[in-house]
Protein backbone atom coordinates (compact mmCIF):
# COMPACT_ATOMS: atom_id res chain seq x y z
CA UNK A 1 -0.28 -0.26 5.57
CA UNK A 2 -2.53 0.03 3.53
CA UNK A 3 1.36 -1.55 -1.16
CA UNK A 4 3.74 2.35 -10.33
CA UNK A 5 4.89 0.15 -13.11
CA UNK A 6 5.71 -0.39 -17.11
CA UNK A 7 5.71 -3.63 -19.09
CA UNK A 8 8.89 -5.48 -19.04
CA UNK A 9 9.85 -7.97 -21.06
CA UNK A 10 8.19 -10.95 -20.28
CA UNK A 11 10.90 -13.69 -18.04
CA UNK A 12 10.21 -17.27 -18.66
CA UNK A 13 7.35 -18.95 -16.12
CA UNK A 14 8.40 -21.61 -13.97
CA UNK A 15 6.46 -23.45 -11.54
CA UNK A 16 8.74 -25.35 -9.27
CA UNK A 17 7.11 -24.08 -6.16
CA UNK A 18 3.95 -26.05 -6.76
CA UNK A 19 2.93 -29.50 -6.01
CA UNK A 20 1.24 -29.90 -9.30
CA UNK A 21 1.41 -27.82 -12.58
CA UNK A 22 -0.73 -24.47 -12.82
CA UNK A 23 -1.29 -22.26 -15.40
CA UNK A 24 0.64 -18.83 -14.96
CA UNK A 25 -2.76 -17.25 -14.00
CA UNK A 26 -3.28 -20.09 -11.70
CA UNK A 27 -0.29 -19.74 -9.92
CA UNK A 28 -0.08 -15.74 -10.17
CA UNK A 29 -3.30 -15.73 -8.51
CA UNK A 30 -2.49 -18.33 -5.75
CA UNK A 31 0.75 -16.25 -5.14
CA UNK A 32 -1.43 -13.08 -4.69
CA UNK A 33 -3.99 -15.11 -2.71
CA UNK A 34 -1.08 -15.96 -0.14
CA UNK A 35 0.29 -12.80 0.44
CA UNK A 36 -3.77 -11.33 1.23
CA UNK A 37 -4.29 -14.59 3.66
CA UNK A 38 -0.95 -13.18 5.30
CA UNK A 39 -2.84 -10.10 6.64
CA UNK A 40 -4.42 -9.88 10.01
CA UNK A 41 -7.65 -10.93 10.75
CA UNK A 42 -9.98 -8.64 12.12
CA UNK A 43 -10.20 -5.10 12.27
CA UNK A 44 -6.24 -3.42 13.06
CA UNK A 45 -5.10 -0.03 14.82
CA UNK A 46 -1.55 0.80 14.05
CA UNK A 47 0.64 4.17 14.95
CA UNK A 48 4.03 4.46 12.87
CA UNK A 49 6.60 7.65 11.95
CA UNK A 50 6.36 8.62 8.05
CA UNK A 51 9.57 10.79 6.96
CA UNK A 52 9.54 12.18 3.61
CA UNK A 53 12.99 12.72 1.65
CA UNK A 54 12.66 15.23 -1.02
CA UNK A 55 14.48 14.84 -4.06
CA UNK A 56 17.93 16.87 -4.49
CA UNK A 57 18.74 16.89 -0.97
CA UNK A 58 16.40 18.90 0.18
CA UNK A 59 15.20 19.41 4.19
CA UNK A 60 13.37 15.61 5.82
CA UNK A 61 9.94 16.14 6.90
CA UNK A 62 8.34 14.13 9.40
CA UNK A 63 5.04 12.83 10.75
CA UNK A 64 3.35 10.70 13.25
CA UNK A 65 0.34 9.10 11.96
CA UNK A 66 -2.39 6.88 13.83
CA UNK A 67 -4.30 4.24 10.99
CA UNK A 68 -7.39 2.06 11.62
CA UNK A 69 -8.39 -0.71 9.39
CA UNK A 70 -11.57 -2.58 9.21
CA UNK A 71 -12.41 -6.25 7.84
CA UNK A 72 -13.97 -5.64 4.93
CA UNK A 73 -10.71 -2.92 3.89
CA UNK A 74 -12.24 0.15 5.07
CA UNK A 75 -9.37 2.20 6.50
CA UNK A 76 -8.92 5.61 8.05
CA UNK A 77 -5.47 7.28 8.54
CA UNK A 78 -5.26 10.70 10.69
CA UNK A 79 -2.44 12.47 10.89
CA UNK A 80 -0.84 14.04 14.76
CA UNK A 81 2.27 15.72 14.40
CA UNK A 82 3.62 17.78 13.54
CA UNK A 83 1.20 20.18 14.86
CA UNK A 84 0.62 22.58 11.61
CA UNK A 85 -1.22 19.50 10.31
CA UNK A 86 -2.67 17.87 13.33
CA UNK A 87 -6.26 16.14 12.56
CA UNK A 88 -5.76 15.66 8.59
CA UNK A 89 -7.59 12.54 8.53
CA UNK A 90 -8.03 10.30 4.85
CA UNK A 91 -10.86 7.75 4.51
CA UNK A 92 -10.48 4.91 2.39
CA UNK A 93 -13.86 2.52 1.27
CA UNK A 94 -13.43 0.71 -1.71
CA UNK A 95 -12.39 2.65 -4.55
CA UNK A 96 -13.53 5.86 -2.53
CA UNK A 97 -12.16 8.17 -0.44
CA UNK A 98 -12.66 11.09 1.64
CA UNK A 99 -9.78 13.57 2.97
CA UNK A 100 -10.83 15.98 6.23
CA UNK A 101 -8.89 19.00 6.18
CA UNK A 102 -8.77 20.84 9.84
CA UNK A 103 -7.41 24.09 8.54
CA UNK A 104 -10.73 25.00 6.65
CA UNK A 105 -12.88 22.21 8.46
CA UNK A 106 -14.05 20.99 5.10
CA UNK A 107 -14.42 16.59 3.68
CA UNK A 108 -13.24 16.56 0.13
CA UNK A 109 -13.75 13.10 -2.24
CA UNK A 110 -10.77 12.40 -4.15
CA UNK A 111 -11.88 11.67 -7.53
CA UNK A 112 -10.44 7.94 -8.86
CA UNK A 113 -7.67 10.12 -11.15
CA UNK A 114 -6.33 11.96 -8.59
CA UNK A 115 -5.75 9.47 -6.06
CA UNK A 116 -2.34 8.31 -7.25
CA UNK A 117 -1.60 11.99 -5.92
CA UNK A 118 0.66 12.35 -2.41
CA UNK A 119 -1.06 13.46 0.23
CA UNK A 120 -2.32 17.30 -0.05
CA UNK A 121 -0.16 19.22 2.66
CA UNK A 122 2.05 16.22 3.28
CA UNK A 123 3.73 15.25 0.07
CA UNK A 124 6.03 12.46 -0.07
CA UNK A 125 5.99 9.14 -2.39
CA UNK A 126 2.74 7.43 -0.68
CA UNK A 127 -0.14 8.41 -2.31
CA UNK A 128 -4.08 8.00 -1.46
CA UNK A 129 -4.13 4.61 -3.09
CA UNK A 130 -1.07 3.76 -1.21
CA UNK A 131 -2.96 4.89 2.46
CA UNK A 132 -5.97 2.52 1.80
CA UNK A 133 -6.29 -1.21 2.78
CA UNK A 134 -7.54 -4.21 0.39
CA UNK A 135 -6.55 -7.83 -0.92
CA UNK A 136 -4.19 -7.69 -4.10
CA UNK A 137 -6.23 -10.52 -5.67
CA UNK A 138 -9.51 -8.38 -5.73
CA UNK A 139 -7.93 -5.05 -7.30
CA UNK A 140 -5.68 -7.25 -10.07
CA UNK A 141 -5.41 -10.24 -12.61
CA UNK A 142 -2.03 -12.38 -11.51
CA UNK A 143 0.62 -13.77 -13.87
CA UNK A 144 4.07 -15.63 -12.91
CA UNK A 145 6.37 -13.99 -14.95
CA UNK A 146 9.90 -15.41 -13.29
CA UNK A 147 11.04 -17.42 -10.20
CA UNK A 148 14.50 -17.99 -8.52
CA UNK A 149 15.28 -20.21 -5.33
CA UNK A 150 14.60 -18.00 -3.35
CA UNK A 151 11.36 -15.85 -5.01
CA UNK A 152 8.89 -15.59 -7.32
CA UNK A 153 8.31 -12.34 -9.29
CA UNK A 154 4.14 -11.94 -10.44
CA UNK A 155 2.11 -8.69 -12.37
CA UNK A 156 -0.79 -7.58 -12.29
CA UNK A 157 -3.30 -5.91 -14.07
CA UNK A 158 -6.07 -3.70 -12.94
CA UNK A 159 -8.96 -5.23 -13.16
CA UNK A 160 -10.77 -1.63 -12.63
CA UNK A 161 -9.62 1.46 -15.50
CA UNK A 162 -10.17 3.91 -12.50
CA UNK A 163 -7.51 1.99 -10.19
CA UNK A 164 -4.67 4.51 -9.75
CA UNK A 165 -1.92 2.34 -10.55
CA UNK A 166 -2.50 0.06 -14.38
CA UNK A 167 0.34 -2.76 -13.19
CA UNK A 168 1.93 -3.87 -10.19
CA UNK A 169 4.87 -6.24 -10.06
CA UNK A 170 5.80 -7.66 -6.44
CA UNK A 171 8.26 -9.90 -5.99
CA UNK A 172 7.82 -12.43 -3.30
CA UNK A 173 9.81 -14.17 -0.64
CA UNK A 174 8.75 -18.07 -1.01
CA UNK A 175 9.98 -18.69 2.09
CA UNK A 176 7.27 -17.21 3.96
CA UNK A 177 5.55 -15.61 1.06
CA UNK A 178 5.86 -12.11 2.46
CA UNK A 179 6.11 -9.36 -0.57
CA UNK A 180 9.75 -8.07 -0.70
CA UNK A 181 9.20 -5.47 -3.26
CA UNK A 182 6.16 -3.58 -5.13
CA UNK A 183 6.91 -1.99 -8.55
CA UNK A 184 3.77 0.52 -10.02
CA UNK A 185 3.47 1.45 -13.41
CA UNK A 186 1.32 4.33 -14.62
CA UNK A 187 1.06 5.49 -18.19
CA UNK A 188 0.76 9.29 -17.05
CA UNK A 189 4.24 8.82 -15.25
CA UNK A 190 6.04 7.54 -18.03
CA UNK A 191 6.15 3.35 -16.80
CA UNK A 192 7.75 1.74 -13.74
CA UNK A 193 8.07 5.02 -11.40
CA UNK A 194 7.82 4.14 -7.60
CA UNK A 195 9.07 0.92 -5.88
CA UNK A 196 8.05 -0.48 -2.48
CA UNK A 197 10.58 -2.17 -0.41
CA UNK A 198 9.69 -4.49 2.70
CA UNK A 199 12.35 -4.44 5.86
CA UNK A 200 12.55 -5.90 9.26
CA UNK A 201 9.25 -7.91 9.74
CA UNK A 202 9.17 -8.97 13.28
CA UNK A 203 6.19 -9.37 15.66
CA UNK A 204 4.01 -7.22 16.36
CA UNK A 205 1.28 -8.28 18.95
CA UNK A 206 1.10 -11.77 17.30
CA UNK A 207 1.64 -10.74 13.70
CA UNK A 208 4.69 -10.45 11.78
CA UNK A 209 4.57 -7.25 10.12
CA UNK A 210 7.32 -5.27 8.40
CA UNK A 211 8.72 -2.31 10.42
CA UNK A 212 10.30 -0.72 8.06
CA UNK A 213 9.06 0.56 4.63
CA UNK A 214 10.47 2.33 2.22
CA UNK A 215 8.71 4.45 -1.08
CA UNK A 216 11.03 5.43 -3.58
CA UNK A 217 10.12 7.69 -6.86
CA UNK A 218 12.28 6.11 -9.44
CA UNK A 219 11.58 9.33 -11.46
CA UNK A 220 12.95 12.14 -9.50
CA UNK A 221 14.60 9.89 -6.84
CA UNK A 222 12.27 11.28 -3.45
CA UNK A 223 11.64 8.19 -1.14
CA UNK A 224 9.18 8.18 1.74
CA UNK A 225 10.60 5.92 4.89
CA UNK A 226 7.87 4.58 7.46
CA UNK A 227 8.47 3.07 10.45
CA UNK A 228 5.75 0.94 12.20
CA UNK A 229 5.80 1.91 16.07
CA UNK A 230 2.93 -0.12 17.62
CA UNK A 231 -0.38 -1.98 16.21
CA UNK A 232 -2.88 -4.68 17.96
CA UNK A 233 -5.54 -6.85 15.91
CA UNK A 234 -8.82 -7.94 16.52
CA UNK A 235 -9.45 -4.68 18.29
CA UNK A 236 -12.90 -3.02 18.30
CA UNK A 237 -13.62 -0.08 16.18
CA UNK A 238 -16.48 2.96 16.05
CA UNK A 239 -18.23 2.49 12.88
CA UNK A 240 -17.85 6.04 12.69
CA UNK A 241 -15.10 6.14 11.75
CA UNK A 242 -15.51 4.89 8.44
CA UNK A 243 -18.85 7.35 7.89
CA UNK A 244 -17.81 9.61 5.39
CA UNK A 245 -20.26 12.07 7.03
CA UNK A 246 -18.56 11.21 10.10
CA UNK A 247 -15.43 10.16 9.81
CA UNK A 248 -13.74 13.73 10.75
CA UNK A 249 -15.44 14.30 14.09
């Protein structure tokens, strides 16, 4: 599961974590490259609880969602409770994807600028980006901007105009290289608005996975909390259910 920012002032690079000296690319992109080779290998079924916190106080809305992920990043998220939205299913293929809508039985494509949106009929700070899979080194161009003891901090750049977010900054735990915190910056939300936060990674079937996320709007102060209940690896998967022409039968 399947992780908005503004240009800050550049920190000074270090590279103390290396063997050998990189360049900051270099060793932005190696960082990136560790946190993909972190994923699971082979295709992944998960099940988790998404609560959504409006801003101002307001009423908590929650969900149970079901996600499948493929190898190649393909992934397909359907949503089961609460009933009024039962069967709302979002396919994700590359920088496509496809949202079934049960209510009117009709597949919309979400068009590249709409799909740093939330979620039509659920809301919240997860948007359709946010629900799809893929490796951070294929989507952006890495730079060390700033290590401590115990992190390093890298940005990246879209390497695509139509990605949905034009930087992220994650900052990264170097003792198992496991992304902390994810910081997106879009121009048409006014810079750094939402931040990612990583809790409670702990095994799951084999994997050590966070179990906890949290999605906070830094603009209107919303966060989105998700809590991973179960997920096994290596399973095996229909292919269609990443058929956009099948994907919501």
């Amino acid at each position: 599961m399947k992780q908005a920012t503004l240009r800050g002032i550049l920190l000074a690079m270090a590279f103390s974590a290396f063997c050998v000296p990189l360049l900051a690319d270099e060793a932005g992109m190696a960082i990136a490259r560790r946190i993909d080779a972190l994923e699971p290998q082979g295709a992944a079924q998960s099940r988790f609880e998404m609560t959504v916190y409006p801003a101002g106080g307001g009423a908590a809305r929650g969900f149970v969602v079901l996600s499948w992920e493929r190898e190649d990043g393909a992934s397909l998220t359907s949503f089961e409770e609460p009933r009024t939205i039962r069967g709302l299913r979002i396919l994700t293929k590359g920088a496509d994807s496809w949202v079934y809508f049960p209510s009117t039985g009709r597949v919309r494509k979400i068009a590249g600028d709409s799909r740093s949106g939330s979620v039509q009929g659920v809301g919240g700070d997860f948007s359709y980006e946010d629900l799809g899979a893929g490796a951070w080194a294929d989507g952006y161009e890495f730079t060390l901007i700033a290590e401590d003891d115990s992190s390093w901090t890298i940005e990246g750049r879209a390497r695509s105009s139509a990605a949905a977010y034009e930087v992220v900054r994650i900052n990264v735990a170097k003792a198992d290289g496991r992304p902390i915190r994810i910081t997106f910056y879009s121009s048409s939300e006014g810079g750094w608005y939402k931040e990612l936060s990583f809790f409670e990674y702990r095994d799951f079937n084999g994997e050590s996975r966070a179990a906890r996320l949290e999605m906070r709007n830094l603009n209107t102060g919303s966060r989105t909390v998700v809590r991973l209940l179960e997920a096994q690896y290596g399973v095996t998967l229909e292919d269609r259910l990443f058929d956009p022409a099948r994907f919501d039968k």
